[in-house]
Protein backbone atom coordinates (compact mmCIF):
# COMPACT_ATOMS: atom_id res chain seq x y z
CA UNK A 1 0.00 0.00 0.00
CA UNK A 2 3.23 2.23 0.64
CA UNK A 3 4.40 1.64 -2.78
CA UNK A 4 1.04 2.53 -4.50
CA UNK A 5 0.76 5.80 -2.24
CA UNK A 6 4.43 6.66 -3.01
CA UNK A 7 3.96 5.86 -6.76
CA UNK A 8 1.00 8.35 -6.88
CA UNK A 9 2.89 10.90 -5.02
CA UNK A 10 5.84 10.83 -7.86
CA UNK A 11 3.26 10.43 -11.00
CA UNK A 12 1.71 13.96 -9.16
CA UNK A 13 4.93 15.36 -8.73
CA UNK A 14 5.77 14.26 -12.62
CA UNK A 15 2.90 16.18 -13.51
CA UNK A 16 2.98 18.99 -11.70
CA UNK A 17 6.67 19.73 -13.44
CA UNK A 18 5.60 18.70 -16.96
CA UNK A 19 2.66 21.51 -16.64
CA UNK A 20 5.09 24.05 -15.11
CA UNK A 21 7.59 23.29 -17.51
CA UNK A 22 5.15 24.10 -20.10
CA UNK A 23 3.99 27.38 -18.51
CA UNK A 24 6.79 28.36 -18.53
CA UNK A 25 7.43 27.34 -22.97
CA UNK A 26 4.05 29.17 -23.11
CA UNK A 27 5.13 32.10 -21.39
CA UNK A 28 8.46 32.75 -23.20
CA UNK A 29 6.75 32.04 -26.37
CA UNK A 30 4.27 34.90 -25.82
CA UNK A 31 6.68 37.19 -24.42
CA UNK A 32 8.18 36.36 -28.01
CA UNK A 33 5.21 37.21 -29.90
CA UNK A 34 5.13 39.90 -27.79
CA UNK A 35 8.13 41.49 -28.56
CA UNK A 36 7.83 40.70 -32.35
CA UNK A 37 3.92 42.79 -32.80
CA UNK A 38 5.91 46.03 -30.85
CA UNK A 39 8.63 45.89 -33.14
CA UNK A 40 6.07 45.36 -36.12
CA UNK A 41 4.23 48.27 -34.43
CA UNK A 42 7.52 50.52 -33.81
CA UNK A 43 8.01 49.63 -38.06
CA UNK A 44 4.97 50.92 -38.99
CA UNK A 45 5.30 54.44 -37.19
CA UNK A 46 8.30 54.81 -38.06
CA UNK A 47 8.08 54.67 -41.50
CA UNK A 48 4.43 56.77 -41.10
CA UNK A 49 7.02 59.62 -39.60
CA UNK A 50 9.17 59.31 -42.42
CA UNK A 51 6.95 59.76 -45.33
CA UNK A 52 5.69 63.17 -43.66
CA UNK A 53 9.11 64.96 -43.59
CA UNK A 54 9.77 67.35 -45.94
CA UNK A 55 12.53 67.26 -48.50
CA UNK A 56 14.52 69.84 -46.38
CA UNK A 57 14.69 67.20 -43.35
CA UNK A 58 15.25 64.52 -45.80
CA UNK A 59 18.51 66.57 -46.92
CA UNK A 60 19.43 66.99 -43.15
CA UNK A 61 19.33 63.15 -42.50
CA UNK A 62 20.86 62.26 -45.75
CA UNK A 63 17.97 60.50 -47.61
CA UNK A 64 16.50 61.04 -50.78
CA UNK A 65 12.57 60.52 -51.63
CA UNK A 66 13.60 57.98 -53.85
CA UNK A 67 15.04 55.84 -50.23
CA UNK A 68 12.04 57.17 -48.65
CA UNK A 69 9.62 55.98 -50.82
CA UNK A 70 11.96 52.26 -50.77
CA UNK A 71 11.06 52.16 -47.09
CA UNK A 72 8.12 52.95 -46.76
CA UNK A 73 7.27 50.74 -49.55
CA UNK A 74 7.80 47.87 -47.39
CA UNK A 75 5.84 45.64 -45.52
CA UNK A 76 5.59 45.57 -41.58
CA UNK A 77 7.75 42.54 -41.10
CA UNK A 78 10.48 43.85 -43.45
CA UNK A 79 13.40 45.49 -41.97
């Protein structure tokens, strides 16, 4: 009866780590997917911001429409 108790006890204890084990896979995952939609986000601004400045700003940075219009051109997930 020891043995069967004890057996239980480990099986629970197997368990228990397997699910926090995969909390913790689920959590890094979303902190992932997290950090991949802000960047996506920060993309998306960013080039927003850069299609309104004028060509006098342009000059001051050192980009041309033509590079403007390149990079804003491109899709959210494109660097």
């Amino acid at each position: 009866m020891t043995t069967v108790r004890l057996h239980r006890f480990v099986e629970a204890n197997d368990i228990s780590a397997a699910v926090y084990g995969m909390v913790q896979r689920i959590e890094a995952a979303a902190k992932e997917v997290r950090g991949t939609l802000s960047t996506w986000a920060s993309r998306v601004e960013e080039r927003r911001q850069l299609g309104l400045l004028n060509d006098h700003l342009l000059k001051d940075i050192g980009v041309t429409r033509a590079e403007v219009s390149v990079e804003i051109d491109k899709y959210f997930w494109q660097r």
